[in-house]
Protein backbone atom coordinates (compact mmCIF):
# COMPACT_ATOMS: atom_id res chain seq x y z
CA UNK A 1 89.73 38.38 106.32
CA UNK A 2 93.04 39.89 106.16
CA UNK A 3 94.21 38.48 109.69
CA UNK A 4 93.44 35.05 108.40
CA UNK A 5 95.15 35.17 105.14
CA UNK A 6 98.18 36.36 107.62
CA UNK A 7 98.17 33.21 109.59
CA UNK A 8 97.72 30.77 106.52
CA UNK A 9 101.12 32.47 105.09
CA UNK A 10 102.80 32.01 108.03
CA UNK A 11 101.87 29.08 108.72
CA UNK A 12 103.56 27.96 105.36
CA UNK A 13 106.28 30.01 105.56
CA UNK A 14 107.12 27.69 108.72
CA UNK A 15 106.09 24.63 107.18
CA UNK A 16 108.68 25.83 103.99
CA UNK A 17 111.30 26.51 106.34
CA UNK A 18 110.86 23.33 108.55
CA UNK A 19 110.67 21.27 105.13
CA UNK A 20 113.84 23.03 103.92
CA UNK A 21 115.87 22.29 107.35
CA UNK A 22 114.60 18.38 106.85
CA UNK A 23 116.46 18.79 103.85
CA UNK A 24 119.28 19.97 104.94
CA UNK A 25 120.04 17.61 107.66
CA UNK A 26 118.98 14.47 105.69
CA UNK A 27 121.68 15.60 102.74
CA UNK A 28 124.55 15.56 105.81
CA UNK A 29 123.59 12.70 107.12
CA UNK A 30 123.34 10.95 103.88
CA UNK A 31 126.95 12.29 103.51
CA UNK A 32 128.39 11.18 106.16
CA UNK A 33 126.88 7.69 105.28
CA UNK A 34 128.87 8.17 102.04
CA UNK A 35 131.97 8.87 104.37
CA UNK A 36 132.12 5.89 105.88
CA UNK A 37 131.39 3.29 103.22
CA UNK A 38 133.85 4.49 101.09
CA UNK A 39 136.32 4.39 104.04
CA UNK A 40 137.13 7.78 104.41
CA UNK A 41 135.50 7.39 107.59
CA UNK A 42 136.20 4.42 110.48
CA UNK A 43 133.28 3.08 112.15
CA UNK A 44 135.21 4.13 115.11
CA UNK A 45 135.12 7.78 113.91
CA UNK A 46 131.26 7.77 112.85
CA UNK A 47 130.25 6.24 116.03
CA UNK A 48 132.88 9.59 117.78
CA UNK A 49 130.99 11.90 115.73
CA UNK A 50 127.45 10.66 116.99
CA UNK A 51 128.50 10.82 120.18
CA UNK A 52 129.34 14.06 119.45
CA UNK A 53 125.44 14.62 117.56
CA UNK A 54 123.57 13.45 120.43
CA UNK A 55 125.49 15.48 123.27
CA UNK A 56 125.71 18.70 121.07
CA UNK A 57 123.80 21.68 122.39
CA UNK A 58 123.08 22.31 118.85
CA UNK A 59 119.27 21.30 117.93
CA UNK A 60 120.61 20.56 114.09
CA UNK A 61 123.50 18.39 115.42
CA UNK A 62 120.52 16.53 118.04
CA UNK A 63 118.23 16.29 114.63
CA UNK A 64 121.32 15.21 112.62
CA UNK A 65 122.07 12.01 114.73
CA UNK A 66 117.93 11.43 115.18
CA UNK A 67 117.85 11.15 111.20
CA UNK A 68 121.12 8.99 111.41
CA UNK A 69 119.16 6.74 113.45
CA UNK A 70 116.16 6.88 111.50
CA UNK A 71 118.27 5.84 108.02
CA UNK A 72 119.63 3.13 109.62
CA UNK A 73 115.72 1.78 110.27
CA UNK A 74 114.74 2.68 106.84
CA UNK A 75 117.35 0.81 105.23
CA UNK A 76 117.28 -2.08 107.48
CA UNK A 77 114.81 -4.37 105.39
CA UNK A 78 117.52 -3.91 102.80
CA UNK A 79 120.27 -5.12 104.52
CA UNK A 80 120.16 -8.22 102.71
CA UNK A 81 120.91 -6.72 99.38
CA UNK A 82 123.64 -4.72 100.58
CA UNK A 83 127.57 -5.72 99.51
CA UNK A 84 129.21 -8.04 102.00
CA UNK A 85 131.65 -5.15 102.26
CA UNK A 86 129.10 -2.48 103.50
CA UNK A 87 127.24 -4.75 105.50
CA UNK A 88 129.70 -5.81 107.50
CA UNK A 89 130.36 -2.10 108.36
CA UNK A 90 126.60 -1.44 109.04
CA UNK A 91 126.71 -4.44 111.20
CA UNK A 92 130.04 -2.85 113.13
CA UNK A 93 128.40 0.38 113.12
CA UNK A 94 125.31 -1.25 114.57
CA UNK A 95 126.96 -2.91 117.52
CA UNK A 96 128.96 0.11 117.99
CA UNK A 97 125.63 1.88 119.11
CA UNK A 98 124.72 -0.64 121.78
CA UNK A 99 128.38 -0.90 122.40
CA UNK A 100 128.86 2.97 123.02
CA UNK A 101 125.30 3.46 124.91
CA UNK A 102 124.04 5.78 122.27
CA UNK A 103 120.58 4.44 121.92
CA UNK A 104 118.58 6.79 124.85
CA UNK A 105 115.03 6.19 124.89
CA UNK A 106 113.98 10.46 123.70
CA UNK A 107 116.67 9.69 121.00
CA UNK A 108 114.70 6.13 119.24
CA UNK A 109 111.27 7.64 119.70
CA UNK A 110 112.15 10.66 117.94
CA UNK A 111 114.06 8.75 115.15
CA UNK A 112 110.95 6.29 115.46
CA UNK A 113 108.44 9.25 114.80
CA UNK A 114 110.14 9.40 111.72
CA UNK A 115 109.29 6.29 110.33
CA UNK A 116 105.64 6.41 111.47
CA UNK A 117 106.66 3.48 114.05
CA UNK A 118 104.60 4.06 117.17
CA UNK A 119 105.72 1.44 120.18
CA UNK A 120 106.66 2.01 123.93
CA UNK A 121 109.73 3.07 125.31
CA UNK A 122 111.05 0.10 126.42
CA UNK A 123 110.11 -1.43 123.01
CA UNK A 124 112.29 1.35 121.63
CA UNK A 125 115.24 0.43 123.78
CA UNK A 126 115.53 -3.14 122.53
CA UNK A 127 114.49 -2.86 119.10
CA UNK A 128 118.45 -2.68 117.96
CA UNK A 129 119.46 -5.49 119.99
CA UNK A 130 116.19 -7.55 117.98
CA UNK A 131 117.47 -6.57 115.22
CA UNK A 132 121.07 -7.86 115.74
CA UNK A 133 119.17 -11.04 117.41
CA UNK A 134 116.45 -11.64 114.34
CA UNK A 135 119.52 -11.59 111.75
CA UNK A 136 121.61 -14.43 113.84
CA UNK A 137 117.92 -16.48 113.24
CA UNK A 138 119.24 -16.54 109.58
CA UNK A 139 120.60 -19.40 108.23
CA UNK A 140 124.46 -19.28 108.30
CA UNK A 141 124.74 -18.45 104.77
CA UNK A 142 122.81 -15.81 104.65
CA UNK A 143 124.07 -12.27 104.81
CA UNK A 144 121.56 -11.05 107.24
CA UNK A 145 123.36 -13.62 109.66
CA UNK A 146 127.04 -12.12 108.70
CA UNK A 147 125.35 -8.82 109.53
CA UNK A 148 124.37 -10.09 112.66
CA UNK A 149 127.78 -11.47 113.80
CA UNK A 150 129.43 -8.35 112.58
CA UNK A 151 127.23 -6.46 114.70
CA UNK A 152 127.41 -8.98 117.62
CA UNK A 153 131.17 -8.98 117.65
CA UNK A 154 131.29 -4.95 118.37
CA UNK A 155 129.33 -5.29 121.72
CA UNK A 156 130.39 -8.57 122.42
CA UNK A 157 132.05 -7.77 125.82
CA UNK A 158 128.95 -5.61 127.18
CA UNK A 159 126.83 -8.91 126.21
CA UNK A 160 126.66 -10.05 129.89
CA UNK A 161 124.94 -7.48 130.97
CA UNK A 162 121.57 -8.55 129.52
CA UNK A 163 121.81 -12.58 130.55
CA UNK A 164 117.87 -13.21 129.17
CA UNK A 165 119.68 -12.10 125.47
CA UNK A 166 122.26 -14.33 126.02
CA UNK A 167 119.95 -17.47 126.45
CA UNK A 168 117.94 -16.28 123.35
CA UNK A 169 121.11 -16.06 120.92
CA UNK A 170 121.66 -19.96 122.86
CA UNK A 171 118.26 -21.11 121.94
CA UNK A 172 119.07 -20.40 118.32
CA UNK A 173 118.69 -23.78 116.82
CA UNK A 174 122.29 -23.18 114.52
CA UNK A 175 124.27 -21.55 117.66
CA UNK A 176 126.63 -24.30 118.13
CA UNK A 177 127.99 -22.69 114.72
CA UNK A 178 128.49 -19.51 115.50
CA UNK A 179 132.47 -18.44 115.78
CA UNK A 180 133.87 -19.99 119.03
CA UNK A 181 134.67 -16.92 120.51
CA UNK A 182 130.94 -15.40 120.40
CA UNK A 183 130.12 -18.66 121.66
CA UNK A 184 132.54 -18.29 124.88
CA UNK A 185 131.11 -15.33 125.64
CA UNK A 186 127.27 -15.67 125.53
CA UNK A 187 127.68 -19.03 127.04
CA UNK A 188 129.51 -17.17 129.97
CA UNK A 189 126.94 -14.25 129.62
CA UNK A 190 124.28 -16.15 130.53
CA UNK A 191 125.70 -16.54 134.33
CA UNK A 192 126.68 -12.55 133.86
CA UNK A 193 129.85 -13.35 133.06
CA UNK A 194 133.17 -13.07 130.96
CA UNK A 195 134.91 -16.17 129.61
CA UNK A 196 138.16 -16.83 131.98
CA UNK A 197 140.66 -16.18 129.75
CA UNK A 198 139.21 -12.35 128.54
CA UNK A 199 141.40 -10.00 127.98
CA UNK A 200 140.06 -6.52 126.85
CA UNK A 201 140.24 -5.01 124.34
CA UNK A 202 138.56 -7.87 121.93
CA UNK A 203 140.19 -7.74 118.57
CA UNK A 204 137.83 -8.83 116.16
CA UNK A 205 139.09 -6.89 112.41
CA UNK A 206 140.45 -10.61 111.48
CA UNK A 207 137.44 -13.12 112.10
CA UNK A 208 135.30 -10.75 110.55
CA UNK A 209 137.57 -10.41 107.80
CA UNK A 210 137.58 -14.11 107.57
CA UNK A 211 134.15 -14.84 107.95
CA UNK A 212 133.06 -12.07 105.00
CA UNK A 213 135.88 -13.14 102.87
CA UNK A 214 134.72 -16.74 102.75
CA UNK A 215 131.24 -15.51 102.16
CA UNK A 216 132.47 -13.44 99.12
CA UNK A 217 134.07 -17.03 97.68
């Protein structure tokens, strides 16, 4: 019947057009990836620019920093074969997020959906921080466990807020090798605290320069 053929056409008219807008907002993200590893872009100024996704009024800037989100998960299993150069960003970039309180619950699930992942909410909310906390598992060497550190170093100050993460980054069996000032602080976390001698803001461009350097030797 005609009324039916109607509703099939429209129906993939919308699904054309929703495909299309997919499109659209995974090419910008994608760019803006591009951005920042080629240093036209600070991790400082991509994690100001989500900010600026997720509290737009705009339902393509809201999408744009869900897909963000959802690259970063996608690519995660490949972190390993990344450059020591980019993954030290994508660790920094990492933290940042936890750092900067961008990871809302509505925002993970969506970028979740994406991936086909379906777990809780409050699964949702820690599944960065297990990320950060299953690369430090990683034997020093590695570059999952540089990834790790780069990503620990960028929230490193917020870190006593969550004292139960702080004793499982202690119970790691190689933790007494981390760098001495991660060490300071999740020891100190643990009791929900900051080392004595803390002073904010934590400059940490030149042990992470170290530490990736001497992994490049």
């Amino acid at each position: 019947p005609p009324v039916s053929c109607c509703c099939c056409c429209c129906c993939c008219c919308c699904l054309l057009c929703t495909t299309q807008e997919q499109s659209v907002i995974e090419k910008k993200a994608n760019q803006y990836f591009q951005k920042l590893y080629v240093t036209s872009l600070t991790v400082e100024m991509f994690l100001c620019k989500l900010k600026g996704f997720k509290d737009s009024s705009s339902p393509e800037d809201r999408s744009l920093f869900q897909c963000i989100l959802k690259n970063m998960f996608d690519e995660y299993h490949y972190f390993s074969q990344f450059p020591y150069k980019e993954l030290e960003i994508t660790g920094q970039l990492f933290g940042g997020l936890i750092n900067e309180g961008l990871l809302s619950v509505p925002d993970l699930e969506q970028a979740l959906k994406f991936v086909c992942l379906f777990v809780c909410s409050f699964v949702c909310c820690l599944l960065f921080n297990r990320c950060v906390l299953e690369a430090l598992k990683k034997p020093i060497d590695s570059k999952m466990f540089h990834f790790g550190i780069a990503a620990l170093y960028k929230f490193i100050t917020r870190i006593k807020e969550n004292p139960q993460y702080c004793q499982h980054i202690a119970a790691i069996p190689h933790f007494l090798s981390f760098p001495p000032l991660i060490l300071e602080f999740v020891q100190f976390g643990k009791n929900q605290e900051h080392p004595p001698a803390y002073f904010s803001p934590i400059d940490s461009a030149g042990a992470l320069r170290t530490l990736f350097s001497l992994s490049e030797v």
